[in-house]
C-alpha atoms as a PDB file:
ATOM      1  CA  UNK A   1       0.000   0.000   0.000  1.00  0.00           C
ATOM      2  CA  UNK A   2       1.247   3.122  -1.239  1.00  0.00           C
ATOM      3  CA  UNK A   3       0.564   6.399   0.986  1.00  0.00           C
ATOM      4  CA  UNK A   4       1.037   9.956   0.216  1.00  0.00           C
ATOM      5  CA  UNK A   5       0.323  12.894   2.855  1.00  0.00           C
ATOM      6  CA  UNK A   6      -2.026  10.095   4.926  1.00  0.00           C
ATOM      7  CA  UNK A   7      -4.239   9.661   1.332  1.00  0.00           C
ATOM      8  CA  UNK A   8      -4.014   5.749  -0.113  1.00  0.00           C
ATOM      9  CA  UNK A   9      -2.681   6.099  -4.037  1.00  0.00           C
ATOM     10  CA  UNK A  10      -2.506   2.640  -4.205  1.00  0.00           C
ATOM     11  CA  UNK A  11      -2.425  -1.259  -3.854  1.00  0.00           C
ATOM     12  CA  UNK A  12      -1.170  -3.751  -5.038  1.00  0.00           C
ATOM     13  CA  UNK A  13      -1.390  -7.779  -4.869  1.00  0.00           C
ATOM     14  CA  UNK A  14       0.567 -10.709  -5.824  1.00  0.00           C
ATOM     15  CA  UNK A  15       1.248 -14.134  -5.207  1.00  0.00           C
ATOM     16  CA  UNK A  16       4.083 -15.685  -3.395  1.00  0.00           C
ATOM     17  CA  UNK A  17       3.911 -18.738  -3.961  1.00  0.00           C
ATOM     18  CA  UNK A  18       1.732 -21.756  -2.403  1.00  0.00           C
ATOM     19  CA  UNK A  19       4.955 -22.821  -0.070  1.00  0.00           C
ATOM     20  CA  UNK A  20       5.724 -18.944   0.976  1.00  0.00           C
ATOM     21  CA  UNK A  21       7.077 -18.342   3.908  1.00  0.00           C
ATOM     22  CA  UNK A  22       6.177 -14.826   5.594  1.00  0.00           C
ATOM     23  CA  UNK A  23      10.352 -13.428   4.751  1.00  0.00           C
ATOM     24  CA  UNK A  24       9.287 -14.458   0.973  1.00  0.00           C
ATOM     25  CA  UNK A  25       5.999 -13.219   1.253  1.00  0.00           C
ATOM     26  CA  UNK A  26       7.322  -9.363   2.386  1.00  0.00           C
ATOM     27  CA  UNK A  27      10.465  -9.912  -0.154  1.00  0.00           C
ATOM     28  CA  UNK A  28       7.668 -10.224  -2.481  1.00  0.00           C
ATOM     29  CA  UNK A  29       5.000  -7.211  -1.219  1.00  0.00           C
ATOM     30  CA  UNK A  30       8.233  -4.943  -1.237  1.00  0.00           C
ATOM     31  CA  UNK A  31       9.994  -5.757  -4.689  1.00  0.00           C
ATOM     32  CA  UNK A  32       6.163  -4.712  -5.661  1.00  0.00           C
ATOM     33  CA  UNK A  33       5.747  -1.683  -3.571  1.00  0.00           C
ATOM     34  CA  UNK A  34       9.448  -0.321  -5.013  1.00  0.00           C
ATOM     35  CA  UNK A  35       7.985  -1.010  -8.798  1.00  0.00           C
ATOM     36  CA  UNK A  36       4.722   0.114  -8.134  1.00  0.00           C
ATOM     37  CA  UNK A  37       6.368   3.764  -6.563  1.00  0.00           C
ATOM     38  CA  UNK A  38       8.643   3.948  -9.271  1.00  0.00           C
ATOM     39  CA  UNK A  39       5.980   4.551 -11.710  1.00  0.00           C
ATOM     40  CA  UNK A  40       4.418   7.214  -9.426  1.00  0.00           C
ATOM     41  CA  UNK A  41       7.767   9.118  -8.995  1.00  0.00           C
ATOM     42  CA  UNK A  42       9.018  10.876 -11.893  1.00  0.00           C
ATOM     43  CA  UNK A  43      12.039   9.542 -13.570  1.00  0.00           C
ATOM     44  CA  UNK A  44      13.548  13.326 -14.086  1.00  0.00           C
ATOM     45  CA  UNK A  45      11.930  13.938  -9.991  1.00  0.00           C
ATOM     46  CA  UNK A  46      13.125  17.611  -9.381  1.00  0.00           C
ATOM     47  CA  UNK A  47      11.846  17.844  -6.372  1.00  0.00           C
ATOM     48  CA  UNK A  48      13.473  15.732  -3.404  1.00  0.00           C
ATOM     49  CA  UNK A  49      11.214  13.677  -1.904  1.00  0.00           C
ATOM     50  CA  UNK A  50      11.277  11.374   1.461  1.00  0.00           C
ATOM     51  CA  UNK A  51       9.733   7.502   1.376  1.00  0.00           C
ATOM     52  CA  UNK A  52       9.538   5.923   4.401  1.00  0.00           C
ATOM     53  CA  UNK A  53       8.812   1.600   4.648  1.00  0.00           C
ATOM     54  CA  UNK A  54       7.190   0.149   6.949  1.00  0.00           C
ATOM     55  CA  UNK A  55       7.634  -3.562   7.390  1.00  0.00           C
ATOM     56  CA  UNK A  56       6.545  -6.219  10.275  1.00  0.00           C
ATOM     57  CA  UNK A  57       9.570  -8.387   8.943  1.00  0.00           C
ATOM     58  CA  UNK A  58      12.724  -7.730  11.381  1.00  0.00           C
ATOM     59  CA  UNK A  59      14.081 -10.733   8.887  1.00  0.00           C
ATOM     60  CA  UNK A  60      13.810  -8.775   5.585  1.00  0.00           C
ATOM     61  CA  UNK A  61      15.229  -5.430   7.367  1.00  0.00           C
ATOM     62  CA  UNK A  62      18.333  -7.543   8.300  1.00  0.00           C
ATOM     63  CA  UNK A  63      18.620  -9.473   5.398  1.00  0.00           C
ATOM     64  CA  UNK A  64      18.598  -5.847   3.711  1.00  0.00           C
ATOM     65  CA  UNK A  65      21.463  -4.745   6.241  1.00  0.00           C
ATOM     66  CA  UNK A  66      23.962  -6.119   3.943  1.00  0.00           C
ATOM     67  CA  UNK A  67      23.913  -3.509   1.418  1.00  0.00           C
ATOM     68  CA  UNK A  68      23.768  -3.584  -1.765  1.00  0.00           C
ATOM     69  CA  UNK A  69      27.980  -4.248  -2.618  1.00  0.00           C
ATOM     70  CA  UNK A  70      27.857  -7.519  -0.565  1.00  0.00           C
ATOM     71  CA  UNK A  71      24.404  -9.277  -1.464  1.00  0.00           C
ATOM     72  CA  UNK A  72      24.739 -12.388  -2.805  1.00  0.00           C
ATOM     73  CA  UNK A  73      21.262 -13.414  -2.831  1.00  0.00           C
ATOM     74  CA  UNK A  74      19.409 -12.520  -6.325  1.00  0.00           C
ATOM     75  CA  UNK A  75      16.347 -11.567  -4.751  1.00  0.00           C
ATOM     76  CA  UNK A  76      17.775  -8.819  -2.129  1.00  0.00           C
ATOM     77  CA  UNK A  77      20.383  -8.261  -5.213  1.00  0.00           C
ATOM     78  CA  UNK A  78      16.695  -7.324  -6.801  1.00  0.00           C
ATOM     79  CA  UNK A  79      15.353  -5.569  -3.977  1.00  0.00           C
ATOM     80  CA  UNK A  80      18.659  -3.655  -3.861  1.00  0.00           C
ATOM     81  CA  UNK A  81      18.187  -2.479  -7.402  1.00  0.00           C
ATOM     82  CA  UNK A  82      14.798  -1.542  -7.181  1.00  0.00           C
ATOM     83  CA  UNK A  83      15.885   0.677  -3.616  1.00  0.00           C
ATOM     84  CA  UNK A  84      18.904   2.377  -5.896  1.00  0.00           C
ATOM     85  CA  UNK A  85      16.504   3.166  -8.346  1.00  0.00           C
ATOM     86  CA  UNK A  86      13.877   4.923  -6.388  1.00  0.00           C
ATOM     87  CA  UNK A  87      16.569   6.750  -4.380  1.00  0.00           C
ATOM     88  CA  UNK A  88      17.861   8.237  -7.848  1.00  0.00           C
ATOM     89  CA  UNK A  89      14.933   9.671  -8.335  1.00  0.00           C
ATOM     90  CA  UNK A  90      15.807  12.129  -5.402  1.00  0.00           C
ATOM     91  CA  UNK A  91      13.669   9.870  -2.930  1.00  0.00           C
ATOM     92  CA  UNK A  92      15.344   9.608   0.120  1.00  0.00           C
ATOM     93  CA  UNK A  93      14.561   5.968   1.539  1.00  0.00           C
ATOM     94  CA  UNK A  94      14.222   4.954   5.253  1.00  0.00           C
ATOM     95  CA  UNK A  95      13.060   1.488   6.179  1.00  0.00           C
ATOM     96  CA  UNK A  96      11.335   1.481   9.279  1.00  0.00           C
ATOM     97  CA  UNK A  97      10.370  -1.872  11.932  1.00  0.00           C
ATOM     98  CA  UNK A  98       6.789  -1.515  13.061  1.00  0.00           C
ATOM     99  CA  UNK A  99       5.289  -4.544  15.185  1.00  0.00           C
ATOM    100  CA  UNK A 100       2.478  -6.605  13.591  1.00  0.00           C
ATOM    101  CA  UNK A 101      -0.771  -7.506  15.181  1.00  0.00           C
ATOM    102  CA  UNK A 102      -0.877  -5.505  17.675  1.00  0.00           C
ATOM    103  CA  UNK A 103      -3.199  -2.724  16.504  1.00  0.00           C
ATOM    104  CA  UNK A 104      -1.269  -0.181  14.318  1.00  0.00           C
ATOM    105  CA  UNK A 105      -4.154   0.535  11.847  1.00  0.00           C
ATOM    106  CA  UNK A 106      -2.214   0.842   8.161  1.00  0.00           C
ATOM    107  CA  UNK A 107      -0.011  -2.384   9.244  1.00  0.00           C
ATOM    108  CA  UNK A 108      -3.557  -4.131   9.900  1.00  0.00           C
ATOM    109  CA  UNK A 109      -4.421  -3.276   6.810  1.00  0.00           C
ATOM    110  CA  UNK A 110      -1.965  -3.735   4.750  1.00  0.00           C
ATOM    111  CA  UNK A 111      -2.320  -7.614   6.971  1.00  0.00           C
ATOM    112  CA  UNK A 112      -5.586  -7.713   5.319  1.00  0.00           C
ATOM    113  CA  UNK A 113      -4.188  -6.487   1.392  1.00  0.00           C
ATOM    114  CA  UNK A 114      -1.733  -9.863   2.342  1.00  0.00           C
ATOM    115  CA  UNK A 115      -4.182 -11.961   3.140  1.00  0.00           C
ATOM    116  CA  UNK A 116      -5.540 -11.542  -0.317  1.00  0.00           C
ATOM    117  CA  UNK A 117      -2.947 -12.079  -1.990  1.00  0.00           C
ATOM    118  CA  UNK A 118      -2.249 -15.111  -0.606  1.00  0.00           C
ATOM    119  CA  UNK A 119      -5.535 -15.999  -2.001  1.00  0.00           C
ATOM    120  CA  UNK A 120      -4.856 -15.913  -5.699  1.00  0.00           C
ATOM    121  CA  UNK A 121      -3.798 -18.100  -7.928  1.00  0.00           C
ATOM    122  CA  UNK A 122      -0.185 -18.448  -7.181  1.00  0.00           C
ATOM    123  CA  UNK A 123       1.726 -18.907 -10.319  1.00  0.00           C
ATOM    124  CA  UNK A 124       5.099 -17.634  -8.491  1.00  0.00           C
ATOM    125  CA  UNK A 125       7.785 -20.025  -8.808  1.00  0.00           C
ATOM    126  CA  UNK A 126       8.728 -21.514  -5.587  1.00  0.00           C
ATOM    127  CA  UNK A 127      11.403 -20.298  -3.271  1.00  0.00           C
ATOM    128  CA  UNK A 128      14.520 -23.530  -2.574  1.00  0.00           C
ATOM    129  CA  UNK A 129      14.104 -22.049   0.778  1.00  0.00           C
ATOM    130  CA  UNK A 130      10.272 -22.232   1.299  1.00  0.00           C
ATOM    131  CA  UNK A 131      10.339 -25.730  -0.091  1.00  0.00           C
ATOM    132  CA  UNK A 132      13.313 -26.658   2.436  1.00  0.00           C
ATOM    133  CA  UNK A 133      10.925 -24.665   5.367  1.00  0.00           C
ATOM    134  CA  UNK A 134       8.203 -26.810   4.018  1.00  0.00           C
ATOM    135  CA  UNK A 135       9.960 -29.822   3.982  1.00  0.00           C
ATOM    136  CA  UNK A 136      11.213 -29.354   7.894  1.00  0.00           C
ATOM    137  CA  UNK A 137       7.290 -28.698   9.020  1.00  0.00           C
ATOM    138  CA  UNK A 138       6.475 -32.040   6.998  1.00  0.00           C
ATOM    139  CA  UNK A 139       9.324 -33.998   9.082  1.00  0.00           C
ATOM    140  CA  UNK A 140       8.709 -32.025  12.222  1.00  0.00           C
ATOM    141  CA  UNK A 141       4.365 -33.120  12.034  1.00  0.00           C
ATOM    142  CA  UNK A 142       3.478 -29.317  11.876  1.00  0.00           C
ATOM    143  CA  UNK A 143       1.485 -29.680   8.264  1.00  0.00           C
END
């Protein structure tokens, strides 16, 4: 969900596969957010502009901590990419822990835009590492 001055601009859904984990699922909702705000920011911005993320994932926020010279995974490599590009654009990027569930009313929301998504059809290829999660819940008697 895309916010500007408190008013919504936008939403957007997609799959993350039918094995997703939640780190996958908010790897997914923010590679969409950053393409989604790239198309609302102008390419030649001229006026500096602050974006501020909000995530319930301490996991993707570490993950992220890296930066974008050591990354070796593709998909932060991606997320990296897609952060580099919005923050040429004059944007100047903070990513920002919130807790989740416990009443903030645009995470709840944006809770509710996820579950959703996880309601399509989910033609997303599947993440090795949700299949190994997947695999451990099998063994462990947790699915």
């Amino acid at each position: 969900m895309i916010y500007k001055d408190g008013e919504l601009l936008c939403t957007t859904h997609r799959g993350a596969g039918p094995l997703a984990c939640s780190y996958t699922a908010e790897s997914v909702a923010l590679y969409e957010g950053l393409r989604r705000l790239l198309k609302i920011i102008p390419a030649n911005n001229p006026t500096p502009c602050r974006v501020s993320i909000f995530t319930d994932s301490l996991s993707l926020l570490t993950a992220l901590e890296t930066g974008p010279l050591t990354v070796k995974d593709p998909i932060l490599r991606l997320l990296w990419n897609l952060l580099l590009q919005v923050q040429r654009r004059k944007a100047r990027i903070r990513l920002q822990f919130i807790f989740g569930h416990c009443g903030v009313v645009k995470n709840e929301k944006c809770d509710t835009e996820a579950k959703k998504a996880a309601e399509l059809t989910q033609r997303t290829d599947t993440w090795i590492t949700d299949i190994i999660a997947y695999a451990k819940r099998i063994l462990k008697g947790e699915d």
